[in-house]
PDB file of N, CA and C in Angstrom:
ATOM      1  N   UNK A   1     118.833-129.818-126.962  1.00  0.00           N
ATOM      2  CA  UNK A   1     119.434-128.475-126.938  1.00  0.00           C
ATOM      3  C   UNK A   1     120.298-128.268-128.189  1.00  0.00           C
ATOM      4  N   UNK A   2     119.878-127.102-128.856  1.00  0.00           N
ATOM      5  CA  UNK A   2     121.070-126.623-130.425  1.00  0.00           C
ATOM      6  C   UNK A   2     122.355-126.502-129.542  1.00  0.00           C
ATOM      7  N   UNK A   3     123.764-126.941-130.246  1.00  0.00           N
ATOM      8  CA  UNK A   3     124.823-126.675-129.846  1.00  0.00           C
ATOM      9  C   UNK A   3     125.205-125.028-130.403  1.00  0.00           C
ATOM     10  N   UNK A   4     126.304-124.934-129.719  1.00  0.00           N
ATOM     11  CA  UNK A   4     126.425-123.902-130.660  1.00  0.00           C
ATOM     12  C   UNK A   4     126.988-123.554-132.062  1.00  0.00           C
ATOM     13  N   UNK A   5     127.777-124.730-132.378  1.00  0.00           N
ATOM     14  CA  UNK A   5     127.773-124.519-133.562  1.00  0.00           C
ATOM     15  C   UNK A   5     126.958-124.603-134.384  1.00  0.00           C
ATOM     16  N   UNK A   6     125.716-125.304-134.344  1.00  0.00           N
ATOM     17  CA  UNK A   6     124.560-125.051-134.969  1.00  0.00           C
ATOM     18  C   UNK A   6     124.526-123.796-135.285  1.00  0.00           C
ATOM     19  N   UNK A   7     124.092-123.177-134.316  1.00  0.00           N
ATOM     20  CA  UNK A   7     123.604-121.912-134.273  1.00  0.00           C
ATOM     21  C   UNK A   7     124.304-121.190-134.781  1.00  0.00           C
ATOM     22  N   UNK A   8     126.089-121.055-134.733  1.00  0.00           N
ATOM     23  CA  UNK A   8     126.816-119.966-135.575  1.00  0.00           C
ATOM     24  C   UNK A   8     126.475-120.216-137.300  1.00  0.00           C
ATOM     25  N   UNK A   9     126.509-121.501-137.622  1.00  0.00           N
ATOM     26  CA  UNK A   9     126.381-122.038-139.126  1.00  0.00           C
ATOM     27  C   UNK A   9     125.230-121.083-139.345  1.00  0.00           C
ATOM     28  N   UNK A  10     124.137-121.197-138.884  1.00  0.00           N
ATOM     29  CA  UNK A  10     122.729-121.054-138.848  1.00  0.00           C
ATOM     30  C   UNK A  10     123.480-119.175-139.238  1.00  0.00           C
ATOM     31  N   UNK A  11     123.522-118.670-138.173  1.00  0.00           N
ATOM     32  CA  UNK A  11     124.265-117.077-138.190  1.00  0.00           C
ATOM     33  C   UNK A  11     125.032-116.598-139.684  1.00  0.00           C
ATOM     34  N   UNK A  12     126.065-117.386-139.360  1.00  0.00           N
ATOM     35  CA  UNK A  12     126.786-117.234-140.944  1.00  0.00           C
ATOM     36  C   UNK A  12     125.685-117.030-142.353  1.00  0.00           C
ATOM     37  N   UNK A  13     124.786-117.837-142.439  1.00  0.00           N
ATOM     38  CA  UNK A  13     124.002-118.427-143.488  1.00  0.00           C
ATOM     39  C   UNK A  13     123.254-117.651-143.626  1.00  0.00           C
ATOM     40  N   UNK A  14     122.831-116.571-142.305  1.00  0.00           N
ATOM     41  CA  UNK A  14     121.496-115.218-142.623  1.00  0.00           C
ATOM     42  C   UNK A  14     122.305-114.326-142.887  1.00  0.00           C
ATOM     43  N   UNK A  15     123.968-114.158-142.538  1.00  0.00           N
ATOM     44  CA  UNK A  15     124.547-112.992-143.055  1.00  0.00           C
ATOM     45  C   UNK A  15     124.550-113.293-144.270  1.00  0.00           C
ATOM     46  N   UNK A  16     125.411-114.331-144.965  1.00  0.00           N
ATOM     47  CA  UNK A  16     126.020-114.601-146.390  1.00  0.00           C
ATOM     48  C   UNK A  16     124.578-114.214-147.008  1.00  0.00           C
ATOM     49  N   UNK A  17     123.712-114.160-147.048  1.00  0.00           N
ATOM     50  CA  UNK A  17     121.853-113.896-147.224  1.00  0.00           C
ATOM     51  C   UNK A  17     121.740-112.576-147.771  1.00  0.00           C
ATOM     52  N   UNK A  18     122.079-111.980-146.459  1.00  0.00           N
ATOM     53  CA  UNK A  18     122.102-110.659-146.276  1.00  0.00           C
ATOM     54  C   UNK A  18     123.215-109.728-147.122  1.00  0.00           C
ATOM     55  N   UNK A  19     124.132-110.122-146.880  1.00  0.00           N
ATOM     56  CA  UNK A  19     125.512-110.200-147.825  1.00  0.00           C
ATOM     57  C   UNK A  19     125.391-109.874-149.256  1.00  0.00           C
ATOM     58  N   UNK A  20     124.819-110.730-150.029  1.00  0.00           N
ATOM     59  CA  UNK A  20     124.886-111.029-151.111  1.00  0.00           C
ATOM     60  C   UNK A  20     123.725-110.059-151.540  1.00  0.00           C
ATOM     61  N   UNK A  21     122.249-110.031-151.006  1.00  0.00           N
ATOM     62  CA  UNK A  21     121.433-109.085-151.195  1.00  0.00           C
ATOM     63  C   UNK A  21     121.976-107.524-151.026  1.00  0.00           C
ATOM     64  N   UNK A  22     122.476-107.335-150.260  1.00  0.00           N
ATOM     65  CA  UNK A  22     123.170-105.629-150.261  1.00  0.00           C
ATOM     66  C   UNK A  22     124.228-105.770-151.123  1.00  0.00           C
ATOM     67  N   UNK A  23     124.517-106.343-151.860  1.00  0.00           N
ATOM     68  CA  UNK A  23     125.805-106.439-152.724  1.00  0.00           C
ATOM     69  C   UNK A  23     125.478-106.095-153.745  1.00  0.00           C
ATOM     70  N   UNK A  24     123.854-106.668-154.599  1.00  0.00           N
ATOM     71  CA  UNK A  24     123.044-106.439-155.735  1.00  0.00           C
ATOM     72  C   UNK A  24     122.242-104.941-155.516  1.00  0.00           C
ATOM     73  N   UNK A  25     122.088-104.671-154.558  1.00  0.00           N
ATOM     74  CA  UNK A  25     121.709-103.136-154.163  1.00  0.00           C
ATOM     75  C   UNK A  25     122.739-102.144-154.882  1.00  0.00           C
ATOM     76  N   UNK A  26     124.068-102.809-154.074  1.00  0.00           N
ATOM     77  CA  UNK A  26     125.138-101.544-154.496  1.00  0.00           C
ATOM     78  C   UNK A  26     125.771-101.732-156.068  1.00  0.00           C
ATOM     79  N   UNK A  27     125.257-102.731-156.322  1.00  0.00           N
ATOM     80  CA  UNK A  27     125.281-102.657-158.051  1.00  0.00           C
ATOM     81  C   UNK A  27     124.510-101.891-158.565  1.00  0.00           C
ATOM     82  N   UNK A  28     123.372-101.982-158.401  1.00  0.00           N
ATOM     83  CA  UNK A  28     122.324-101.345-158.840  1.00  0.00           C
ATOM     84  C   UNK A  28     122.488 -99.684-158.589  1.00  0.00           C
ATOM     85  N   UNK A  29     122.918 -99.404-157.080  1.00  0.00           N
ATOM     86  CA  UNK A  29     123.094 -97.585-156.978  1.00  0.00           C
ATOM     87  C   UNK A  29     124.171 -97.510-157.879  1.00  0.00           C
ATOM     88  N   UNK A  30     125.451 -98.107-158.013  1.00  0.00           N
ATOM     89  CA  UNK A  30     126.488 -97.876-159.063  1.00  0.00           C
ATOM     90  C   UNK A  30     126.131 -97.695-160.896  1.00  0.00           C
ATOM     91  N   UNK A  31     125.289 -98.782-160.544  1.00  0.00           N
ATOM     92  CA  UNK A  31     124.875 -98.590-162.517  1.00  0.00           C
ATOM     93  C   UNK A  31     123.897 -97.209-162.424  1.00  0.00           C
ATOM     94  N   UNK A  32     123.183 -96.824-161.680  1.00  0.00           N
ATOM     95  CA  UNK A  32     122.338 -95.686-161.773  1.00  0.00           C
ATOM     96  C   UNK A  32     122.959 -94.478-161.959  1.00  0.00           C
ATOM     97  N   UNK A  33     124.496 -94.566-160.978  1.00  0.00           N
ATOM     98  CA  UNK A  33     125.493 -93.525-160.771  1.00  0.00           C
ATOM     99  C   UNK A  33     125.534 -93.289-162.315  1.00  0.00           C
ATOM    100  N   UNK A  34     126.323 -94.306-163.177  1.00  0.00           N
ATOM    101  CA  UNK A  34     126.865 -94.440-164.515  1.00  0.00           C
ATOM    102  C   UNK A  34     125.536 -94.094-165.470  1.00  0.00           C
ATOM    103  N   UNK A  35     124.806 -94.073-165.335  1.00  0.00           N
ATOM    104  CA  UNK A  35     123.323 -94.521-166.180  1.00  0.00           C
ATOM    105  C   UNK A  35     123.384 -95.668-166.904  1.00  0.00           C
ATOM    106  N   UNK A  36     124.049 -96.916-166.456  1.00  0.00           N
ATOM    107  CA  UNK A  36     124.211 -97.765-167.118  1.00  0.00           C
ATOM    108  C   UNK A  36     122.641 -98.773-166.640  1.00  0.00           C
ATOM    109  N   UNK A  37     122.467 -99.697-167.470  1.00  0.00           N
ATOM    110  CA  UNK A  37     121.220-100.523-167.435  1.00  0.00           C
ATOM    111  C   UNK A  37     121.731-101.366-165.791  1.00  0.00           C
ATOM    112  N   UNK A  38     121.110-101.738-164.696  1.00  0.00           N
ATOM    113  CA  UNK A  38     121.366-102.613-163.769  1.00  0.00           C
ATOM    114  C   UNK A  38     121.906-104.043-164.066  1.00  0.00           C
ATOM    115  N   UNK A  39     122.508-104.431-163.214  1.00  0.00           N
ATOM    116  CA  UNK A  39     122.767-106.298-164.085  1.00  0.00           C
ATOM    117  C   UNK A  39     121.694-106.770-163.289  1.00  0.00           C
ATOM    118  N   UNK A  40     121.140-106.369-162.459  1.00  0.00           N
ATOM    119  CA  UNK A  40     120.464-107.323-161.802  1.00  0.00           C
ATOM    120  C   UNK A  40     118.687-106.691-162.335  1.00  0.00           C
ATOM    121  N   UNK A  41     117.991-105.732-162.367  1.00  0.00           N
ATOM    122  CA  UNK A  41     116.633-105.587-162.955  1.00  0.00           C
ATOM    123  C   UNK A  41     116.571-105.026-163.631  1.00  0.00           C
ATOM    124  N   UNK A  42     117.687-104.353-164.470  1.00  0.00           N
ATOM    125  CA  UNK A  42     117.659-103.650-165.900  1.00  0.00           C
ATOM    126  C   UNK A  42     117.302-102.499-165.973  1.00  0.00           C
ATOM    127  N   UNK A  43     117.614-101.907-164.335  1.00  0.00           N
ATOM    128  CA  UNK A  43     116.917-100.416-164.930  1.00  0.00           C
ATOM    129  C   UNK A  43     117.833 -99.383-164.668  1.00  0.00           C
ATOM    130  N   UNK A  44     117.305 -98.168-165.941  1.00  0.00           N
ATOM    131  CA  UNK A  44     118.694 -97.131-166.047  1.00  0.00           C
ATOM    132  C   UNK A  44     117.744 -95.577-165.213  1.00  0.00           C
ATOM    133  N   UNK A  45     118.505 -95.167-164.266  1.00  0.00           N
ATOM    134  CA  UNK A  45     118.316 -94.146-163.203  1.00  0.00           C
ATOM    135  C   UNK A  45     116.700 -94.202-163.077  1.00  0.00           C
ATOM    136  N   UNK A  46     116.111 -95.784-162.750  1.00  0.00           N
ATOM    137  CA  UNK A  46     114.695 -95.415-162.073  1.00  0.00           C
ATOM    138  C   UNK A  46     113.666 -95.566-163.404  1.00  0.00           C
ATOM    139  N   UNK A  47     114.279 -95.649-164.163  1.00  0.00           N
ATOM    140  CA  UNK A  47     113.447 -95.511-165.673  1.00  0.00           C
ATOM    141  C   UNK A  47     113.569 -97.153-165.926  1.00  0.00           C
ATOM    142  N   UNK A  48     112.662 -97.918-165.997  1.00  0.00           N
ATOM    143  CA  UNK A  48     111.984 -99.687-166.098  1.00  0.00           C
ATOM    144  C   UNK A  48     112.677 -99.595-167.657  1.00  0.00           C
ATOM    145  N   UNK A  49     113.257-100.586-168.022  1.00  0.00           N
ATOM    146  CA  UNK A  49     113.621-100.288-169.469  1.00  0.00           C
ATOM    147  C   UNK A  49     112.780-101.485-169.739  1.00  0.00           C
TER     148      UNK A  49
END
């Protein structure tokens, strides 16, 4: 049987996941805001540079 702390570690580890991926999202809507190039795929408002 998983204890439960297994299972919270396990929990923590798909948020921090999750976390970090919506974090590079809201970089990305912010640099678009600015028209600045993305830090993360380089692109300025939708336009692939």
């Amino acid at each position: 049987m998983v204890s439960d702390l297994a299972v919270i570690k396990q929990i923590v580890r798909e948020v921090e996941k999750i976390a970090s991926h919506v974090e590079l999202h809201l970089l990305h809507i912010v640099s678009k805001a600015r028209q600045e190039p993305c830090p993360v795929c380089g692109q300025v408002a939708g336009v692939a540079l």
